[in-house]
PDB file of N, CA and C in Angstrom:
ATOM      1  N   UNK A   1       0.856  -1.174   0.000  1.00  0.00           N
ATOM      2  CA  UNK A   1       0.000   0.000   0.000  1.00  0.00           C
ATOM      3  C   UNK A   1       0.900   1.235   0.000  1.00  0.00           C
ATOM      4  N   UNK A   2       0.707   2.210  -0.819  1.00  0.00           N
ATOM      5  CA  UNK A   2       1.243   3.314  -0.791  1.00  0.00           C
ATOM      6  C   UNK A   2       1.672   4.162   0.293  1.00  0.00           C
ATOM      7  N   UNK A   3       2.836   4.669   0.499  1.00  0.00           N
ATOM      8  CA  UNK A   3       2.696   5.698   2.204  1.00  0.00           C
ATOM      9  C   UNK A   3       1.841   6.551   2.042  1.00  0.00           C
ATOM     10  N   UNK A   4       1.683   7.673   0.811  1.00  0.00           N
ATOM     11  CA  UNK A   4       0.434   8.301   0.774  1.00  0.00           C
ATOM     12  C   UNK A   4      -0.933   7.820   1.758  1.00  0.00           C
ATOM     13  N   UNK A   5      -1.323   6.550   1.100  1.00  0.00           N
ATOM     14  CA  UNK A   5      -2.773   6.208   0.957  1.00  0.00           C
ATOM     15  C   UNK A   5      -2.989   5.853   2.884  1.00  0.00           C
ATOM     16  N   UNK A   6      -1.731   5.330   3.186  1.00  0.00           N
ATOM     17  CA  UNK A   6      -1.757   4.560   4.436  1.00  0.00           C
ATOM     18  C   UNK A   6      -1.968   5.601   5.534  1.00  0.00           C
ATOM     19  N   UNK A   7      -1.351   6.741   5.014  1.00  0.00           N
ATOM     20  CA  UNK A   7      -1.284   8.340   5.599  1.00  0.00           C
ATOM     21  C   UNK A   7      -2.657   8.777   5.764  1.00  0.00           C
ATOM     22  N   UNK A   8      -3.234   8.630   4.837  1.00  0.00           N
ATOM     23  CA  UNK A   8      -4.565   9.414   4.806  1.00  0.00           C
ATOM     24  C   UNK A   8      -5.673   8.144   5.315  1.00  0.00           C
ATOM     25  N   UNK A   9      -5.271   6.631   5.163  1.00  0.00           N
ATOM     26  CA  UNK A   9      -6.568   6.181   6.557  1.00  0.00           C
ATOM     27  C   UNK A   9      -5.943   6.254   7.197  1.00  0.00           C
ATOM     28  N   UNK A  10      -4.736   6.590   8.129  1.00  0.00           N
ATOM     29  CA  UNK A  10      -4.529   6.341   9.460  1.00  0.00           C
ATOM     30  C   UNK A  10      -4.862   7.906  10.043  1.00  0.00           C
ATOM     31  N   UNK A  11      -4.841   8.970   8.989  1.00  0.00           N
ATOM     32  CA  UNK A  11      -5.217  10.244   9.562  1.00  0.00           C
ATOM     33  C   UNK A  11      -7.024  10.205   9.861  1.00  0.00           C
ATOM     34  N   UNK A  12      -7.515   9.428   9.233  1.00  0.00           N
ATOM     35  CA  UNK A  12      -9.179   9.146   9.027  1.00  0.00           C
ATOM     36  C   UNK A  12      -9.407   8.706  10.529  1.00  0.00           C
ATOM     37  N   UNK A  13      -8.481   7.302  10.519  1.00  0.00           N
ATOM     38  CA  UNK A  13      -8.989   6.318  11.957  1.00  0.00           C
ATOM     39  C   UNK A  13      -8.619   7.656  13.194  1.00  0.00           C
ATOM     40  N   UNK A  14      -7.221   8.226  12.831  1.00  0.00           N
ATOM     41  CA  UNK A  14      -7.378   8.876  14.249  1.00  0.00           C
ATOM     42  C   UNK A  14      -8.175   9.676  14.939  1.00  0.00           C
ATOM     43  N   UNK A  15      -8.753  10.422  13.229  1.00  0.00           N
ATOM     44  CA  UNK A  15      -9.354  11.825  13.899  1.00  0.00           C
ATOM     45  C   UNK A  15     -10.647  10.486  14.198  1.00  0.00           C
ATOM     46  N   UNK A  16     -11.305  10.053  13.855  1.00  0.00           N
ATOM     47  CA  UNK A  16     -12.534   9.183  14.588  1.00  0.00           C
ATOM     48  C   UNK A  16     -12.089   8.460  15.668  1.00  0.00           C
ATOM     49  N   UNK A  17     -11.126   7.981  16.065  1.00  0.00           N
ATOM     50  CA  UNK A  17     -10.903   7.287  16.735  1.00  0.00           C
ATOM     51  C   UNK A  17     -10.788   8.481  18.386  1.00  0.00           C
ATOM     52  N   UNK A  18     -10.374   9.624  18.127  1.00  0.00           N
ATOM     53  CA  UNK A  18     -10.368  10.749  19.155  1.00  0.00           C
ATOM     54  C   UNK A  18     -11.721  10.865  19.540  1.00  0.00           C
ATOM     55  N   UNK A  19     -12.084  11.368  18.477  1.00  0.00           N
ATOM     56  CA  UNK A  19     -13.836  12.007  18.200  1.00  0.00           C
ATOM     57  C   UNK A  19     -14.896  11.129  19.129  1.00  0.00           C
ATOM     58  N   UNK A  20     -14.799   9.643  18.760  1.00  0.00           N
ATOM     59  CA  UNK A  20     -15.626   8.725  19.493  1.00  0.00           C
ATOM     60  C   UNK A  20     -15.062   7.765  20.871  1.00  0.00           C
ATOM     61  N   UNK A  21     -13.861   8.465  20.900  1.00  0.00           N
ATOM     62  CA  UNK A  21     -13.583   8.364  22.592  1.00  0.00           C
ATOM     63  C   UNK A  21     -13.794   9.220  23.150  1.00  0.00           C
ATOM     64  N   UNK A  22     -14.031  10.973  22.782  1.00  0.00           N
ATOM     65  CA  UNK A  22     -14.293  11.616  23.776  1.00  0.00           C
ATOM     66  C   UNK A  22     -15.756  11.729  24.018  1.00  0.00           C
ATOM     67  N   UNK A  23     -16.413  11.315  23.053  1.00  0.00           N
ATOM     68  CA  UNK A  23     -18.036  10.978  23.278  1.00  0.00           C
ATOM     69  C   UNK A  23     -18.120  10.131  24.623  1.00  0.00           C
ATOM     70  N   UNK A  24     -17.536   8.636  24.813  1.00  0.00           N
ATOM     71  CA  UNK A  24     -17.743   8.008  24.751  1.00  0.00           C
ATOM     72  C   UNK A  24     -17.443   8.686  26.416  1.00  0.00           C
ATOM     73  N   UNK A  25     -15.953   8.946  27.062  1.00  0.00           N
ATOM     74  CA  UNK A  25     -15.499   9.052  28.024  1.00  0.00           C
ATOM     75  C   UNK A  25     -16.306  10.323  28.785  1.00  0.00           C
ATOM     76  N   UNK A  26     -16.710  11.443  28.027  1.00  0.00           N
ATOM     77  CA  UNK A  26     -17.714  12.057  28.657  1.00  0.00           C
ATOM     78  C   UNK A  26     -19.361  11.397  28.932  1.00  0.00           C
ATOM     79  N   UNK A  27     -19.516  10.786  27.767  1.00  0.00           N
ATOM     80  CA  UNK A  27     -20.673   9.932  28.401  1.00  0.00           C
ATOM     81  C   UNK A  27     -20.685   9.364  30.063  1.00  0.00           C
ATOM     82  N   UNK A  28     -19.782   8.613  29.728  1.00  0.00           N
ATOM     83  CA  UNK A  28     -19.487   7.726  31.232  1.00  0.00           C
ATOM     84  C   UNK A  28     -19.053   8.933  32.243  1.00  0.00           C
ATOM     85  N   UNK A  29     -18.618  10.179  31.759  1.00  0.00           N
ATOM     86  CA  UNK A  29     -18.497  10.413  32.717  1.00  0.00           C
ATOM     87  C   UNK A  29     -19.401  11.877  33.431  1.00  0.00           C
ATOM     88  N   UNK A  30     -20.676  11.686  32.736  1.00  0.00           N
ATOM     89  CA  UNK A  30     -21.867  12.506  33.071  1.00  0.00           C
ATOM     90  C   UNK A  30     -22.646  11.309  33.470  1.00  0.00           C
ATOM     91  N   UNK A  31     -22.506  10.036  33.578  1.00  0.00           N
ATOM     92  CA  UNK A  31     -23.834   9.183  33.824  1.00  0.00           C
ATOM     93  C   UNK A  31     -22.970   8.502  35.223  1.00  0.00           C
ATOM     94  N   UNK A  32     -22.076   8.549  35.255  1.00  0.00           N
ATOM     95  CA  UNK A  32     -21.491   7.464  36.251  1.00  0.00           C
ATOM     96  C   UNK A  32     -20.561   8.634  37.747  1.00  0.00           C
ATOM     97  N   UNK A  33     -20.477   9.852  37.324  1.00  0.00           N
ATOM     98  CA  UNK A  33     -19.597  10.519  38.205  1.00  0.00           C
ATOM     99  C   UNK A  33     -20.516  11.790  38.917  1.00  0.00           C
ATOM    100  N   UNK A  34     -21.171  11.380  38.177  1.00  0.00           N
ATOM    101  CA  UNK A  34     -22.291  13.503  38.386  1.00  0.00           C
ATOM    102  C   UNK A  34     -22.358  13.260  40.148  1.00  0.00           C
ATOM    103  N   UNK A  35     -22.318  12.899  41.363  1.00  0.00           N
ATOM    104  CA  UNK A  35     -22.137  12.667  42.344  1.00  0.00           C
ATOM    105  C   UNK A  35     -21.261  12.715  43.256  1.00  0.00           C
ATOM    106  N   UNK A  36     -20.002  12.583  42.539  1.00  0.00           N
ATOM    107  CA  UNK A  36     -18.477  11.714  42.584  1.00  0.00           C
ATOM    108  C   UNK A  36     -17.708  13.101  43.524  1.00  0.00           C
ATOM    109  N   UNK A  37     -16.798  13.433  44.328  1.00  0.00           N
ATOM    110  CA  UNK A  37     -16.007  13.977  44.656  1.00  0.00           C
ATOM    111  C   UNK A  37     -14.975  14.416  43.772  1.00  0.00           C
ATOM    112  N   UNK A  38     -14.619  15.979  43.635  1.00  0.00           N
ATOM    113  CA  UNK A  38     -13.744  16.527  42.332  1.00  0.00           C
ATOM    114  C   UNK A  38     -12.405  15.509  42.374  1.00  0.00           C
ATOM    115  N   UNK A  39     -11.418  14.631  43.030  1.00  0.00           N
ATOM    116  CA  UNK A  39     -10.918  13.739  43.603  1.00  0.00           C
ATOM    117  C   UNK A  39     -11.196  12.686  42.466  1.00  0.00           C
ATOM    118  N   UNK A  40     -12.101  12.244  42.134  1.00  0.00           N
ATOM    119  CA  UNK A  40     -12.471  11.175  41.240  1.00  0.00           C
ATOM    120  C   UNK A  40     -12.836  11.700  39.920  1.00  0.00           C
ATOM    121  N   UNK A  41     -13.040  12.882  39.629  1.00  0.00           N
ATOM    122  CA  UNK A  41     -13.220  13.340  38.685  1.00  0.00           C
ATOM    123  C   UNK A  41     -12.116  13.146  37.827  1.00  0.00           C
ATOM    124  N   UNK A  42     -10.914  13.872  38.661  1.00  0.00           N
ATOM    125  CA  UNK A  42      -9.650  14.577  38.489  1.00  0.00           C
ATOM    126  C   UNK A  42      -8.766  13.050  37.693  1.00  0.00           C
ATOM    127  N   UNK A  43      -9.091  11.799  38.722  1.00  0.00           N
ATOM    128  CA  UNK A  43      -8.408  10.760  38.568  1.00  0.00           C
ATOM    129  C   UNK A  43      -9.008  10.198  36.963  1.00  0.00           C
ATOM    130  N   UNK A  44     -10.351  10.103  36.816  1.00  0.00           N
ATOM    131  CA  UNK A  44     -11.387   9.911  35.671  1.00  0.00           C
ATOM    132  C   UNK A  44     -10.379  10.225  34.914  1.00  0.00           C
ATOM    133  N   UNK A  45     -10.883  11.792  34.277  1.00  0.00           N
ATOM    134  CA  UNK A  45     -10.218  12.441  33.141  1.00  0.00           C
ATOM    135  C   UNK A  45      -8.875  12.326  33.109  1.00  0.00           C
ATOM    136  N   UNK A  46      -7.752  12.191  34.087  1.00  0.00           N
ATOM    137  CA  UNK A  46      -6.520  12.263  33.677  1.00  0.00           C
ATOM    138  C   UNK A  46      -5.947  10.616  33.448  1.00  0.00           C
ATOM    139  N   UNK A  47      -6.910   9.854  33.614  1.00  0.00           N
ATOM    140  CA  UNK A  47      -6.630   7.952  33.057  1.00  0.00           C
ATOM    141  C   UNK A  47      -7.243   8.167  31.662  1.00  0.00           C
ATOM    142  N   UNK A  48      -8.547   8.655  31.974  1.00  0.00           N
ATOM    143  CA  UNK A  48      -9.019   8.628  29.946  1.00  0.00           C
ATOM    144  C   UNK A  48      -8.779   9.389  29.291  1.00  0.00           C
ATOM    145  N   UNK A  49      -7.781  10.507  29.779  1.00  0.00           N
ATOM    146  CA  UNK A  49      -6.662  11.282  29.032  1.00  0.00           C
ATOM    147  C   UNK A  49      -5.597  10.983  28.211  1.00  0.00           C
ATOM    148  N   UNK A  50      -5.288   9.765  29.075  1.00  0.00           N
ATOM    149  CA  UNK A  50      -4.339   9.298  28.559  1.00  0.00           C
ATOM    150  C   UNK A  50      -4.231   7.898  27.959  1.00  0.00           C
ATOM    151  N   UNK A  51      -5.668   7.269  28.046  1.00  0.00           N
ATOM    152  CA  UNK A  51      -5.706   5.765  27.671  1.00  0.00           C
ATOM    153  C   UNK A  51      -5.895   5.887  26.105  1.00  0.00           C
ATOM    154  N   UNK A  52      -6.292   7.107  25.582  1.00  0.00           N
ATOM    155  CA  UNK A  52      -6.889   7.199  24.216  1.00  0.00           C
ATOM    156  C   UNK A  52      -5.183   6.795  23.318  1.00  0.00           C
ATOM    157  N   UNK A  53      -4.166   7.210  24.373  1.00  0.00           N
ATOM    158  CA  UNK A  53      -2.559   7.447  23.287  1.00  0.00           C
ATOM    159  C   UNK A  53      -2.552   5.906  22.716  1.00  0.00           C
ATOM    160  N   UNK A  54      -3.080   4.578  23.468  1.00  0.00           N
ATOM    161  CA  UNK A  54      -2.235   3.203  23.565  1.00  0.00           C
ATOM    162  C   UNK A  54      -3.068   2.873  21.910  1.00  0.00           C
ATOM    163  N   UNK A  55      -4.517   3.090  21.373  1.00  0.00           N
ATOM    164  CA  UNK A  55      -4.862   2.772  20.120  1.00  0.00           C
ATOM    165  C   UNK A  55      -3.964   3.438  19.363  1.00  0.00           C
ATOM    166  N   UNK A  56      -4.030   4.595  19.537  1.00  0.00           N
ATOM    167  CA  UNK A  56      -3.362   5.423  18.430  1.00  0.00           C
ATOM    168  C   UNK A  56      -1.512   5.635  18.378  1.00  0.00           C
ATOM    169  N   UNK A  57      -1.029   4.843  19.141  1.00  0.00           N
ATOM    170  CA  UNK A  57      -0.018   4.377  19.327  1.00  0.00           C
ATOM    171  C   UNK A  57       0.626   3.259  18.055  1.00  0.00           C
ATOM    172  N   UNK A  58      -0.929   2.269  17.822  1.00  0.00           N
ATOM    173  CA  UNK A  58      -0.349   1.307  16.936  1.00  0.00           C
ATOM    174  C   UNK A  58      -1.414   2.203  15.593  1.00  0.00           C
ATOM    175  N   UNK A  59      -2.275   2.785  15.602  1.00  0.00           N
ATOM    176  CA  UNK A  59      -2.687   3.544  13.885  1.00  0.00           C
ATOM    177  C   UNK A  59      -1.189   4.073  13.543  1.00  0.00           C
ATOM    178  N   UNK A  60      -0.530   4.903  14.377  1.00  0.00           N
ATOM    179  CA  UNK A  60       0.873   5.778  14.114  1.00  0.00           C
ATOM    180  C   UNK A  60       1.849   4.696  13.847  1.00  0.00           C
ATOM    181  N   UNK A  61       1.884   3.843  14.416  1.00  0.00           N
ATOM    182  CA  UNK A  61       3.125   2.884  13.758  1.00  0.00           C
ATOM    183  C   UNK A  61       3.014   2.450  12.840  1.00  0.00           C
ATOM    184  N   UNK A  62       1.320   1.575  12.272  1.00  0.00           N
ATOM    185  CA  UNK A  62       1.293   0.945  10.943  1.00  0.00           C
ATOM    186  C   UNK A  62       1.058   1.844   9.698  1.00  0.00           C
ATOM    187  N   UNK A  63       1.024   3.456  10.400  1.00  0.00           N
ATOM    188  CA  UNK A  63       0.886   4.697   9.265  1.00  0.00           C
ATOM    189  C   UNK A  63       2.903   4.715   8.553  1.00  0.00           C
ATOM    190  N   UNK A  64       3.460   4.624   9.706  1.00  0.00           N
ATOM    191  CA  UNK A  64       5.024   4.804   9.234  1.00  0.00           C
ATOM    192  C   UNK A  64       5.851   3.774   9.001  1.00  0.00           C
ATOM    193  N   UNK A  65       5.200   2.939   8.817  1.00  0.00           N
ATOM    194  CA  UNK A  65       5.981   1.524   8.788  1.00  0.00           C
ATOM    195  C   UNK A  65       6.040   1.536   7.020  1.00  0.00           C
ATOM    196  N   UNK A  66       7.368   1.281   6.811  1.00  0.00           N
ATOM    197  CA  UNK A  66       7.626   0.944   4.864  1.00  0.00           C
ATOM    198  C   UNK A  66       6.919   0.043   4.503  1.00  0.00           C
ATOM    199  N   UNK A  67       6.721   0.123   3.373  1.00  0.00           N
ATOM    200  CA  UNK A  67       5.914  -0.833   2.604  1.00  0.00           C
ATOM    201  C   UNK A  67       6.709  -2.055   2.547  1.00  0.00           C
ATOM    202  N   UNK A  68       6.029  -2.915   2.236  1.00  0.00           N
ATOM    203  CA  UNK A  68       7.097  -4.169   1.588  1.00  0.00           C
ATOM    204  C   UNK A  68       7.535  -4.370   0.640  1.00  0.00           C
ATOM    205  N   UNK A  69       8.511  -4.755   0.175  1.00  0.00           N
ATOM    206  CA  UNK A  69       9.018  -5.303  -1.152  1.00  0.00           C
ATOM    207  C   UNK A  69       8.520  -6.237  -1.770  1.00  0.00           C
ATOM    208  N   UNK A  70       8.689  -6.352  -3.107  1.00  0.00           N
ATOM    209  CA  UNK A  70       7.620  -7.347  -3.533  1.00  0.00           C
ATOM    210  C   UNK A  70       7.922  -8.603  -3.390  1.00  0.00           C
ATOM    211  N   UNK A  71       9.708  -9.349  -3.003  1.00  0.00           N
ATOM    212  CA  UNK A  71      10.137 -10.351  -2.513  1.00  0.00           C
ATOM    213  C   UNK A  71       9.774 -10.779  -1.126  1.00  0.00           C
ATOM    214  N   UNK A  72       9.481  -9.995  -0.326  1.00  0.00           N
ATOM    215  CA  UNK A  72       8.708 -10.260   1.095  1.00  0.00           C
ATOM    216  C   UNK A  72       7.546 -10.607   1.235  1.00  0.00           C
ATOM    217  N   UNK A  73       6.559 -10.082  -0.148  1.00  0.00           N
ATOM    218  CA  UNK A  73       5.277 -10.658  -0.079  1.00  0.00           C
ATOM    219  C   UNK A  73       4.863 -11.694  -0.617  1.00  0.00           C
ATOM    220  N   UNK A  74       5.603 -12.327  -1.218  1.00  0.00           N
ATOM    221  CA  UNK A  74       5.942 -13.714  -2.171  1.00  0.00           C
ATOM    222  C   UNK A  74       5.972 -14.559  -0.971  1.00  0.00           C
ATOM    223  N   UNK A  75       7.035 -14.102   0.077  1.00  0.00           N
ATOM    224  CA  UNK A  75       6.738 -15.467   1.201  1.00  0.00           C
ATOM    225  C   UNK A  75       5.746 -15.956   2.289  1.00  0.00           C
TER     226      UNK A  75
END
């Protein structure tokens, strides 16, 4: 696959892949915290702050990874 082409879905998956985790993490966290001590809030948002990096960790690697040669795909 082209680096171009691989560039432009892995730029696709990320921006959706952001987009529908922060839906997702504010959801949970208007239905499950609205009660909660700022303490748990704080802990909330700064874990699903940072859990979103570990997907987009591997979109970014298989975006920069070389293509194969056409002798590598033969085997």
């Amino acid at each position: 696959m082209p680096v171009r082409l691989k560039s432009f879905i892995g730029m696709i998956v990320l921006v959706a892949l952001v987009v529908i985790y922060a839906l997702v993490a504010t959801t949970v966290a208007t239905y499950r915290l609205a009660e909660s001590p700022w303490y748990i809030h704080l802990a909330f948002f700064g874990f699903s702050g940072v859990l979103w990096v570990l997907p987009a960790m591997f979109v970014i690697s298989w975006m920069v990874r070389p293509p194969r040669k056409r002798s590598e795909k033969q085997d």
